[in-house]
N, C-alpha and C. Protein backbone atom coordinates (compact mmCIF):
# COMPACT_ATOMS: atom_id res chain seq x y z
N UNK A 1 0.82 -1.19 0.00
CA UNK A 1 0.00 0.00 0.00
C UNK A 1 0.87 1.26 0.00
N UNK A 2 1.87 1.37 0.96
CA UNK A 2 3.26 2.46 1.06
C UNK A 2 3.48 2.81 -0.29
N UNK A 3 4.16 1.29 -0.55
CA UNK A 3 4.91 1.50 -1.71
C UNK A 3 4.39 1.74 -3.31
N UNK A 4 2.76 1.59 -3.01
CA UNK A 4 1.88 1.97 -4.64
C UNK A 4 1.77 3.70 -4.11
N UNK A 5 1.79 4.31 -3.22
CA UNK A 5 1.62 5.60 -2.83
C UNK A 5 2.59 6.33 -3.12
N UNK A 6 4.02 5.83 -3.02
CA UNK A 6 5.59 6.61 -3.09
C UNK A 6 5.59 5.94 -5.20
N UNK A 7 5.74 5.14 -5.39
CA UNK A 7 5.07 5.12 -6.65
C UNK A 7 5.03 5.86 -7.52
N UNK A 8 3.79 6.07 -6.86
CA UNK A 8 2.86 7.08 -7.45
C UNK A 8 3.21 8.30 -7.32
N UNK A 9 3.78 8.76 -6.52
CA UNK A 9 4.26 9.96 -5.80
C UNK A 9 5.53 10.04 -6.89
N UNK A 10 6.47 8.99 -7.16
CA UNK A 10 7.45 9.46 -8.08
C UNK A 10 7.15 9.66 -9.30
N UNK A 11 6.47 8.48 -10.35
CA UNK A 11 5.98 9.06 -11.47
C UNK A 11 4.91 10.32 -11.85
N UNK A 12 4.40 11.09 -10.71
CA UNK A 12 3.80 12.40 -10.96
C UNK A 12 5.12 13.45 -10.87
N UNK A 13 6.10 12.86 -9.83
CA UNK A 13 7.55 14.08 -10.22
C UNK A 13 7.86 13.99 -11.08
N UNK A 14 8.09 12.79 -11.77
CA UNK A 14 8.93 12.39 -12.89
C UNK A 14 7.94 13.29 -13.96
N UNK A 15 7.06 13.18 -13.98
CA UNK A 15 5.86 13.77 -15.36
C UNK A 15 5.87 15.08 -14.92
N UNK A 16 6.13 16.14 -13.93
CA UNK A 16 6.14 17.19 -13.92
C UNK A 16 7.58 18.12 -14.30
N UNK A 17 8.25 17.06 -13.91
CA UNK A 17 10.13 17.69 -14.11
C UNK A 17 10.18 17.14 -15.34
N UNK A 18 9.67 16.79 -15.99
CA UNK A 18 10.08 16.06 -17.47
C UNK A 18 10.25 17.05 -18.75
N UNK A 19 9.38 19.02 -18.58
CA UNK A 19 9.96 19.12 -19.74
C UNK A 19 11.73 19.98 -19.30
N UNK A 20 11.69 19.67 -17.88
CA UNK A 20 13.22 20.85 -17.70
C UNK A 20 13.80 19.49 -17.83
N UNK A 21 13.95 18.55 -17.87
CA UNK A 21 15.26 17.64 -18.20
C UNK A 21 14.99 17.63 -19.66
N UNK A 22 14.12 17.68 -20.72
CA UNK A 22 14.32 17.72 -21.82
C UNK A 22 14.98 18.71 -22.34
N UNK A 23 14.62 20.40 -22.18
CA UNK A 23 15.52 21.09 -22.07
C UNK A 23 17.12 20.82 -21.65
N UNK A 24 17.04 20.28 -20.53
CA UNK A 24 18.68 20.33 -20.62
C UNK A 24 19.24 18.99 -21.13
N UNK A 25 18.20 18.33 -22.50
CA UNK A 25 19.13 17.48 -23.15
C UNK A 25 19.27 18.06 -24.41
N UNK A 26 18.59 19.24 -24.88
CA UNK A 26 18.72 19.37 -25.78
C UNK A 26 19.77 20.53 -25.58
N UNK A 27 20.00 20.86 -24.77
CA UNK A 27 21.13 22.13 -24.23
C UNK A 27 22.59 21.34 -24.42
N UNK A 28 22.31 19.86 -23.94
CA UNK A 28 23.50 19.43 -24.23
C UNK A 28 23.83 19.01 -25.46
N UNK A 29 22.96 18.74 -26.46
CA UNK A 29 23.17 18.24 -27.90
C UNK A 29 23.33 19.47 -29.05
N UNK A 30 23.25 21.07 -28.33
CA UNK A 30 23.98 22.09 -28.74
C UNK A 30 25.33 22.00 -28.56
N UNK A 31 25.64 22.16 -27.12
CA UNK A 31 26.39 22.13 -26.41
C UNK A 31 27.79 21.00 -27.42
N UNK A 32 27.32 19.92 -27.31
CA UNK A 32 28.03 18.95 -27.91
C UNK A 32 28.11 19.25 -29.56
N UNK A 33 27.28 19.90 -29.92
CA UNK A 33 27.82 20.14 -31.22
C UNK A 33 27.97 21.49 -31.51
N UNK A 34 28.47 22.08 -30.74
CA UNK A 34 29.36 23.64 -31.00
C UNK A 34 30.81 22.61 -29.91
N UNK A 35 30.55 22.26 -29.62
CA UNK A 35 32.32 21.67 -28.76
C UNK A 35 33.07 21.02 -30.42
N UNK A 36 32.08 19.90 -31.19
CA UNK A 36 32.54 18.63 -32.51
C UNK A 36 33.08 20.28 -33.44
N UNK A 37 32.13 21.30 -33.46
CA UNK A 37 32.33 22.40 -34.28
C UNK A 37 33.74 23.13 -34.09
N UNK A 38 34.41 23.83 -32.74
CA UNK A 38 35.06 24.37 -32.01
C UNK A 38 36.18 23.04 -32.59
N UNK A 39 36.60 21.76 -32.44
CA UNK A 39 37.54 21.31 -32.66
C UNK A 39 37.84 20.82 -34.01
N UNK A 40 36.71 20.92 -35.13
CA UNK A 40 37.09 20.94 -36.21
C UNK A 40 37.94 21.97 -36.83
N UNK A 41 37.80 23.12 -36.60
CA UNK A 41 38.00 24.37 -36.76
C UNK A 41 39.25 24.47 -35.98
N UNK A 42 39.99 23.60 -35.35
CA UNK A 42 41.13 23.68 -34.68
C UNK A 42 42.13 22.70 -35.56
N UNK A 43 41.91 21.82 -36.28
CA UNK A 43 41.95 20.70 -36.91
C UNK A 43 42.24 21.62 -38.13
N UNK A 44 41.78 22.61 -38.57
CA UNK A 44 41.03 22.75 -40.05
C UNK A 44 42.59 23.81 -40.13
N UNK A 45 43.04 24.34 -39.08
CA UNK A 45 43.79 25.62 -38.44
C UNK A 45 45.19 24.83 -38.44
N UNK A 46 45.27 23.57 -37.97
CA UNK A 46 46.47 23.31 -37.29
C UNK A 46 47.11 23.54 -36.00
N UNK A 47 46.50 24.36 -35.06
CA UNK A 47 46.62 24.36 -33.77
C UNK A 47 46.38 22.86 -33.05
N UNK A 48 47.38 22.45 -32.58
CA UNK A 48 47.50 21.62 -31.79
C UNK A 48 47.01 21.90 -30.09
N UNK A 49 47.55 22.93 -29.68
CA UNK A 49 47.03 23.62 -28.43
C UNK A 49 45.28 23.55 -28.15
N UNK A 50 44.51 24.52 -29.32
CA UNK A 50 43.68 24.77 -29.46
C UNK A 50 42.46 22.90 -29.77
N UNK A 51 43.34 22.12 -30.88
CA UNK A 51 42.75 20.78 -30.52
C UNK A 51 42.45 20.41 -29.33
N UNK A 52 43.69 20.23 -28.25
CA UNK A 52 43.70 19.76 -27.41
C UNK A 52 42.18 20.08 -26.20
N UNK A 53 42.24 21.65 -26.43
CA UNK A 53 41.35 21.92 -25.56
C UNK A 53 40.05 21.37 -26.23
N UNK A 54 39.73 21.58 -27.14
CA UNK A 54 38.81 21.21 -28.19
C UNK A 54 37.77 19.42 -27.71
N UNK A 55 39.11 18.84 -28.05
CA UNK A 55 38.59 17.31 -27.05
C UNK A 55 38.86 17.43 -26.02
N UNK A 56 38.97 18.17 -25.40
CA UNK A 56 39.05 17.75 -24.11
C UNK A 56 36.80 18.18 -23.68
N UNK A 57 37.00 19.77 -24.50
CA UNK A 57 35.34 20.70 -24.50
C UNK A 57 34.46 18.96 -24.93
N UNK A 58 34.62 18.13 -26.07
CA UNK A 58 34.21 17.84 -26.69
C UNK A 58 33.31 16.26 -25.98
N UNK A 59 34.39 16.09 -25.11
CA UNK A 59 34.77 15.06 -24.12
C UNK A 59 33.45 15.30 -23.08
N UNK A 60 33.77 16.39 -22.39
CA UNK A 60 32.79 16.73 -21.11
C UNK A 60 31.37 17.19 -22.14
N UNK A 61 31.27 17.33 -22.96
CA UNK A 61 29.98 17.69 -23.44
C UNK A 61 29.11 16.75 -23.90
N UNK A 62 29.74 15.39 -24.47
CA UNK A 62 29.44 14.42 -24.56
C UNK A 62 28.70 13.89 -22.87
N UNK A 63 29.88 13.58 -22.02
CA UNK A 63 29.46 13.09 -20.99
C UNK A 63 28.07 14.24 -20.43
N UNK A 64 27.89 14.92 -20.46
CA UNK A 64 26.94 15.94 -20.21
C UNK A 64 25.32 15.32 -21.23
N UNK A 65 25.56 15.28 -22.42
CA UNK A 65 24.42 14.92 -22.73
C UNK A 65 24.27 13.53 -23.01
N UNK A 66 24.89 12.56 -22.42
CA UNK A 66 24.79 11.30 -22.12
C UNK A 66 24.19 11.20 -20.40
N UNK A 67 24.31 11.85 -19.31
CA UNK A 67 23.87 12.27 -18.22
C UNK A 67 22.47 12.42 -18.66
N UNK A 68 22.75 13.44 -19.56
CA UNK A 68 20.68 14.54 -19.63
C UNK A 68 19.93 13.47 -20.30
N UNK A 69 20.73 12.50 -21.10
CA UNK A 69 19.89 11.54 -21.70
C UNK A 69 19.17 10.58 -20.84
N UNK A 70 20.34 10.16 -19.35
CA UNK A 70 19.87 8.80 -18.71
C UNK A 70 18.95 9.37 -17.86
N UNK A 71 18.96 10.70 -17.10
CA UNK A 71 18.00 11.52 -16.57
C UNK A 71 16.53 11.26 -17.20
N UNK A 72 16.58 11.50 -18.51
CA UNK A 72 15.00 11.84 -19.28
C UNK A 72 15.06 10.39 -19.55
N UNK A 73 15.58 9.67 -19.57
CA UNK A 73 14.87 7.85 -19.87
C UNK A 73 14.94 7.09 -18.24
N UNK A 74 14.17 7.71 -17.14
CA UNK A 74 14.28 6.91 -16.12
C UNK A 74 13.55 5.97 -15.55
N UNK A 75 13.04 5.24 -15.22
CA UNK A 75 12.21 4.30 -14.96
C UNK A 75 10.76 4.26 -15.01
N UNK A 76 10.83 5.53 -14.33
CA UNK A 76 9.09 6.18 -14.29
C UNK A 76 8.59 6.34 -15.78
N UNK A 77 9.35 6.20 -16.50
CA UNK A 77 8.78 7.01 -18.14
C UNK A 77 8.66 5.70 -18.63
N UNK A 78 8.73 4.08 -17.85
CA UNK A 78 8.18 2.81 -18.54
C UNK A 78 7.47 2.15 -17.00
N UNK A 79 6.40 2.46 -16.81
CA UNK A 79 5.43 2.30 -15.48
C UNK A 79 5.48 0.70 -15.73
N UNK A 80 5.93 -0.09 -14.63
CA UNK A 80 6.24 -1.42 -14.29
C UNK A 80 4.74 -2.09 -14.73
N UNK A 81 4.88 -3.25 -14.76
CA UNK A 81 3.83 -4.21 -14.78
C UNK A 81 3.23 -4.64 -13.69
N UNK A 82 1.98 -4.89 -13.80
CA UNK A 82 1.31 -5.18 -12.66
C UNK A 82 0.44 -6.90 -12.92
């Protein structure tokens, strides 16, 4: 009985916070492609320095919208079987 109440209680958070984590996945799939952009253009230049930082931007922006992704696919968004 608790536990159909807390439940329930999470998939109404989950459905209310759901469009700010979409937002910040799509913040990161900018994000990640102005970082792929930023190190082409370092590539394109010959700066080695400027690469470097480049993957490194390219690196954490990835991990960023791989985060915002596992956020917006969390359990609540496939309601268990009964």
């Amino acid at each position: 009985m608790i536990g159909e109440f807390i439940y329930g209680a999470h998939v109404a958070f989950q459905a209310v916070t759901r469009p700010f984590r979409q937002r910040r996945a799509i913040a990161a799939l900018g994000a990640l492609s102005d970082a792929k952009d930023a190190l082409r253009w370092a590539k394109f230049r010959g700066n080695t320095r400027a690469q470097a930082a480049a993957e490194v931007a390219v690196f954490k922006a990835r991990t960023e919208q791989l985060r915002a992704e596992l956020a917006l696919n969390t359990f609540a968004s496939h309601p268990r079987a009964r």
